[in-house]
Protein backbone atom coordinates (compact mmCIF):
# COMPACT_ATOMS: atom_id res chain seq x y z
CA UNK A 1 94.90 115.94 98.35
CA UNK A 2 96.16 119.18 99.91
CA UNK A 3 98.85 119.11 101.94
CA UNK A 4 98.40 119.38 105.68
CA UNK A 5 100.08 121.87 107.89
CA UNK A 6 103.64 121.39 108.34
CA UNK A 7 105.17 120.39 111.11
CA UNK A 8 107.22 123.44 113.24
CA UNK A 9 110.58 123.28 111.98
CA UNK A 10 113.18 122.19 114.77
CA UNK A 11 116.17 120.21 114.49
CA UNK A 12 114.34 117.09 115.79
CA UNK A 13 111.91 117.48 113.79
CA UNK A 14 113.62 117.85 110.61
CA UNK A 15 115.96 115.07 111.26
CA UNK A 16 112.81 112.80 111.63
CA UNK A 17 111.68 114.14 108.44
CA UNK A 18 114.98 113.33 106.55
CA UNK A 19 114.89 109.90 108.72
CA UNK A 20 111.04 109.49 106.62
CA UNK A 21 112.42 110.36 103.80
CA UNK A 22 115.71 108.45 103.46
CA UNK A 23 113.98 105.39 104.71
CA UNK A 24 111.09 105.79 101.76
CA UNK A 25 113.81 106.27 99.72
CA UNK A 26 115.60 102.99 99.75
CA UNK A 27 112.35 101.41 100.01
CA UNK A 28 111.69 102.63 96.52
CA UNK A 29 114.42 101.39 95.15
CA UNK A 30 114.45 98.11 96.44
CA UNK A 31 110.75 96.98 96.34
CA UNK A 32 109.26 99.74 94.19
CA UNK A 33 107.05 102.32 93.87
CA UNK A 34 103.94 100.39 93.78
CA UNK A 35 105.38 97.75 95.98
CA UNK A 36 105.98 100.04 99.45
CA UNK A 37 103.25 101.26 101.77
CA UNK A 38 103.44 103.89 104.37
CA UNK A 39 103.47 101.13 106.97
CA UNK A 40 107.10 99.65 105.67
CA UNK A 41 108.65 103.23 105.31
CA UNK A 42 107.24 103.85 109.36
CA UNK A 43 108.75 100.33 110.08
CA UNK A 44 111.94 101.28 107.92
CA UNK A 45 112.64 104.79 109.72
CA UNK A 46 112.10 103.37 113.16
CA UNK A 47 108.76 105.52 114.14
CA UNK A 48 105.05 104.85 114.12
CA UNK A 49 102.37 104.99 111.20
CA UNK A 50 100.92 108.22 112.63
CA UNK A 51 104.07 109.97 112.93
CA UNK A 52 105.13 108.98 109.33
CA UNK A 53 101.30 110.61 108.03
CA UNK A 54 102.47 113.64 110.11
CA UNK A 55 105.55 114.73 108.08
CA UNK A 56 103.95 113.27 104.84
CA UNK A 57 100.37 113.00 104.00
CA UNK A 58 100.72 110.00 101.47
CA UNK A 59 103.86 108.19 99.33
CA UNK A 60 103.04 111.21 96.63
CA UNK A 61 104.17 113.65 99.12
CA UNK A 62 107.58 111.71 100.24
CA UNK A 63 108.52 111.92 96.22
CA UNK A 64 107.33 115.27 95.66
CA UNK A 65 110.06 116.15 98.73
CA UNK A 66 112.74 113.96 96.77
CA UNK A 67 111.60 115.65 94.07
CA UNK A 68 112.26 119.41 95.78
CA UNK A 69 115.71 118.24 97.02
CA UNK A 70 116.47 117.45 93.75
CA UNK A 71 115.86 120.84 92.62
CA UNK A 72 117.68 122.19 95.52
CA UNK A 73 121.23 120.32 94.62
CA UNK A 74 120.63 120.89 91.06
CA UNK A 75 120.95 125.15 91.98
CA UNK A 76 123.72 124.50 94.16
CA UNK A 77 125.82 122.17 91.38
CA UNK A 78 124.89 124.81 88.75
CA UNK A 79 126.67 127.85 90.92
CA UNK A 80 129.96 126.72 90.11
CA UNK A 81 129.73 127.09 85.77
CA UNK A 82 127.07 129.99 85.88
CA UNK A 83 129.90 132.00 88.22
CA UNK A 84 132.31 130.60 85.31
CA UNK A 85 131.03 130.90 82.00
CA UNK A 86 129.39 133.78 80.09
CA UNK A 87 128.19 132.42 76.64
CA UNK A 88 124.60 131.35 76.59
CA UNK A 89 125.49 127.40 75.13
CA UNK A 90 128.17 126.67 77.76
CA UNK A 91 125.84 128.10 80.46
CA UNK A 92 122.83 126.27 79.23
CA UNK A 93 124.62 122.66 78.88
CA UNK A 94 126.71 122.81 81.96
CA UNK A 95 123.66 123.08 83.87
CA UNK A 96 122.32 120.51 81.44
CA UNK A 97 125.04 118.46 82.49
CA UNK A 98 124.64 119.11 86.56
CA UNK A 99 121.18 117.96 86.30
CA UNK A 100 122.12 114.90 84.78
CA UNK A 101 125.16 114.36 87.28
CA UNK A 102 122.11 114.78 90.59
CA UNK A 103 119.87 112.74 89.39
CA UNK A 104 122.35 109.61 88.35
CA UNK A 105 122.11 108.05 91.29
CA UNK A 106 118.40 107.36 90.77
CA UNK A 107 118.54 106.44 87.23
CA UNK A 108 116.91 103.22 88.36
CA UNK A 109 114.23 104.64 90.37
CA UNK A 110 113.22 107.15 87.78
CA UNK A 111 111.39 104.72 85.66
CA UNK A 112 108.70 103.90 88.62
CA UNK A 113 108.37 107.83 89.59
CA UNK A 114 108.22 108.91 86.19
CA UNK A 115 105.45 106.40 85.68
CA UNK A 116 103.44 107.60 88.47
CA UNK A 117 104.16 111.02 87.75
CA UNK A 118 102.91 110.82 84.08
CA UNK A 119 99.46 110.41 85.30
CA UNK A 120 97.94 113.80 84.37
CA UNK A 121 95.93 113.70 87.56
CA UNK A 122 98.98 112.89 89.83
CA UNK A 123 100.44 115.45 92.07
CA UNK A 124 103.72 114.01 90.90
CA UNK A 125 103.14 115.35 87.85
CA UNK A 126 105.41 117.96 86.95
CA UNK A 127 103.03 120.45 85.70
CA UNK A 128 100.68 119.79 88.73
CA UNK A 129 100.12 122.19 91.63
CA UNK A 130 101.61 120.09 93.70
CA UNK A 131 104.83 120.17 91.98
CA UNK A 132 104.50 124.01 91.43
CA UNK A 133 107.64 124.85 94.23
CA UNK A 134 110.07 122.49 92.22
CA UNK A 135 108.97 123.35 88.93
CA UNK A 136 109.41 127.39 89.93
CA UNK A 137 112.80 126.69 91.34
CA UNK A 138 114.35 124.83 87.85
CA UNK A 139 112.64 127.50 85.82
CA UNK A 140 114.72 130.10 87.95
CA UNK A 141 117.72 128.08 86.67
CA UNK A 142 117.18 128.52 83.32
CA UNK A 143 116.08 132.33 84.35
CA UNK A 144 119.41 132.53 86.08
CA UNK A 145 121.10 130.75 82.77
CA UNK A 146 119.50 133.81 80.32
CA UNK A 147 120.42 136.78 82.68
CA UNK A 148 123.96 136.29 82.75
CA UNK A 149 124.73 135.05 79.49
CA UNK A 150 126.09 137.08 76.00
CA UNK A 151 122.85 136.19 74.26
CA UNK A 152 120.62 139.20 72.87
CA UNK A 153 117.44 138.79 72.29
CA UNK A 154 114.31 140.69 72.15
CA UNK A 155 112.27 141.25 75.62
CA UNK A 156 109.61 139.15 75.03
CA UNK A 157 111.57 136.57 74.18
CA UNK A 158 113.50 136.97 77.16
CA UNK A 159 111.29 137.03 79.09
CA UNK A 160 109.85 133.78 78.08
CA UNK A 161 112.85 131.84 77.28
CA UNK A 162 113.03 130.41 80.32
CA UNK A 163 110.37 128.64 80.36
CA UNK A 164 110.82 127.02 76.74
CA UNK A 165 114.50 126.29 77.99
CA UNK A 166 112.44 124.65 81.08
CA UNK A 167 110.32 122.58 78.93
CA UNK A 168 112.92 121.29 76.49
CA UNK A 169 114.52 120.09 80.00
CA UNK A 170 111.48 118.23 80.68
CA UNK A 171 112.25 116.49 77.16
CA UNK A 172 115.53 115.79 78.35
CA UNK A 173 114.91 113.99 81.01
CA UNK A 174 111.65 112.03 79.85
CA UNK A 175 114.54 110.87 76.80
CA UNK A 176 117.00 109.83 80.08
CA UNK A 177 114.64 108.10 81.63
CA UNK A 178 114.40 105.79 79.09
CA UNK A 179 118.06 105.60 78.31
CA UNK A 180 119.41 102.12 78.82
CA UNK A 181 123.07 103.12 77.17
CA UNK A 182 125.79 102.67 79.74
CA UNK A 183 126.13 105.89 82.11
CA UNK A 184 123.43 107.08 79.91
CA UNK A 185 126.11 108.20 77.04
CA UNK A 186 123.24 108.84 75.00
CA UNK A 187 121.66 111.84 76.86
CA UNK A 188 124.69 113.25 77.19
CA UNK A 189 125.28 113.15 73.51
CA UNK A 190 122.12 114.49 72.85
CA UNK A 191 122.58 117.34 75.23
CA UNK A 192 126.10 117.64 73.58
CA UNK A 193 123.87 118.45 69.94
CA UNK A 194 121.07 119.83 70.92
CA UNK A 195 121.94 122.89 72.90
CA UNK A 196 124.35 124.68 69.97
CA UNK A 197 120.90 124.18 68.10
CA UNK A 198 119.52 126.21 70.47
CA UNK A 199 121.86 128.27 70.98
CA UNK A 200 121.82 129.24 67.11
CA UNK A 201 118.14 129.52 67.04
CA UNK A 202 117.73 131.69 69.98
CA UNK A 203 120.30 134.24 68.25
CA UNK A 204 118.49 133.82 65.14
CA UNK A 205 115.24 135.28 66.40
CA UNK A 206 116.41 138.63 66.28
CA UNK A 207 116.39 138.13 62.67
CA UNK A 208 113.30 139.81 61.13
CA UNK A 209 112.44 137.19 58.72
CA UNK A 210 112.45 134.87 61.99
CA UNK A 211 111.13 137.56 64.26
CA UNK A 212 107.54 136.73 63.59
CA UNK A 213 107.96 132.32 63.55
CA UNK A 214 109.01 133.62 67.32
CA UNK A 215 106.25 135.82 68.41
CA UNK A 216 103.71 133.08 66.83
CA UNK A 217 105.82 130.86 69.19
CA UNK A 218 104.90 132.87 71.91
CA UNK A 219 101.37 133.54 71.56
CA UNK A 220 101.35 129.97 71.46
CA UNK A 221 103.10 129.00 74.85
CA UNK A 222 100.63 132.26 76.50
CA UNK A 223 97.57 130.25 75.07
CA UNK A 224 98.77 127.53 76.89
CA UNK A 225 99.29 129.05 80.29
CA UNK A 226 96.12 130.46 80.07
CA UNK A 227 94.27 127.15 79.67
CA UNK A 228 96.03 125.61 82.41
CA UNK A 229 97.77 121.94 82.15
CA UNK A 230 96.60 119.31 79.74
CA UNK A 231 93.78 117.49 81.14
């Protein structure tokens, strides 16, 4: 469903918005995904039905802006050790690490999004057009993570890295989603292991025995783009 014009941006108007979006929000958590309707968040935030569908054209759309603000407070937590650090794996997991610190809050919630989200024809998806704003703003993260960091590698690599960095994220958090450990210790842990892995194979590649396992790497991930998302 495409998203209808937005609303002109005053200060009423975006405090309504956030008013939507709050009120969807503990909704969620309390009776679910599945279990709220447009009607209870317009009920919740204190304005009518019609005013709800103008600042949101459907539940997907109140997510997908959780979603964005996500995205938006994961940059601004990740300032602080990009301006700090200089070597590629301390770069890479502290902003590891601030994602995991946003989104802790809504470890709860993240099983019922996540479930909607994995739908290949949902908007929530995260490879969807929908979700093509958020998804563009954590890749220049990871872009953000390469450019300032010690690490040499070749241009084409470079060029692509942050993308693969972007995807193994997506691993990341489909493995904290599921993470029932107590202030999910395991993620952390496996952020803690994986990213000197990383960080050793990414300054392996300039290697020439490794040099071609890389480029056959990248023809790969450019074969995907090309065909689009899985459907």
């Amino acid at each position: 469903m495409p998203e209808p014009a937005r609303p002109v941006r005053t200060s009423k108007a975006e405090q309504t918005r956030a008013t939507i979006a709050d009120a969807a929000m503990r909704l969620f958590r309390r009776d679910g995904y599945d279990g709220t309707t447009m009607r209870a968040i317009a009920r919740e935030a204190g304005v009518s039905v019609g005013n709800a569908y103008y600042y949101f054209a459907s539940k997907e759309h109140l997510i997908q802006a959780f979603y964005d603000g996500m995205q938006v407070e994961h940059a601004e937590r990740s300032v602080a050790v990009l301006a700090r650090e200089q070597a590629f794996d301390r770069r890479l997991r502290g902003v590891l690490e601030a994602w995991l610190e946003v989104a802790a809050p809504n470890h709860e919630f993240a099983g019922q999004f996540f479930k909607n989200a994995a739908e290949p024809t949902s908007p929530l998806s995260p490879f969807s057009p929908e979700s093509t704003p958020a998804r563009e703003a954590s890749t220049d993260i990871f872009r953000a993570v390469v450019a300032g960091s010690d690490v040499k590698v070749a241009k084409a690599l470079r060029e692509e890295l942050p993308e693969l960095l972007w995807l193994m994220h997506m691993g990341i958090v489909l493995f904290w989603v599921h993470d029932r450990s107590p202030g999910q210790a395991r993620t952390h842990a496996l952020v803690a292991r994986a990213v000197p892995m990383v960080d050793k194979l990414v300054r392996l590649s300039r290697l020439p025995g490794v040099r071609g396992v890389v480029d056959d790497l990248l023809e790969l991930l450019r074969s995907l783009r090309t065909a689009g998302p899985p459907v």
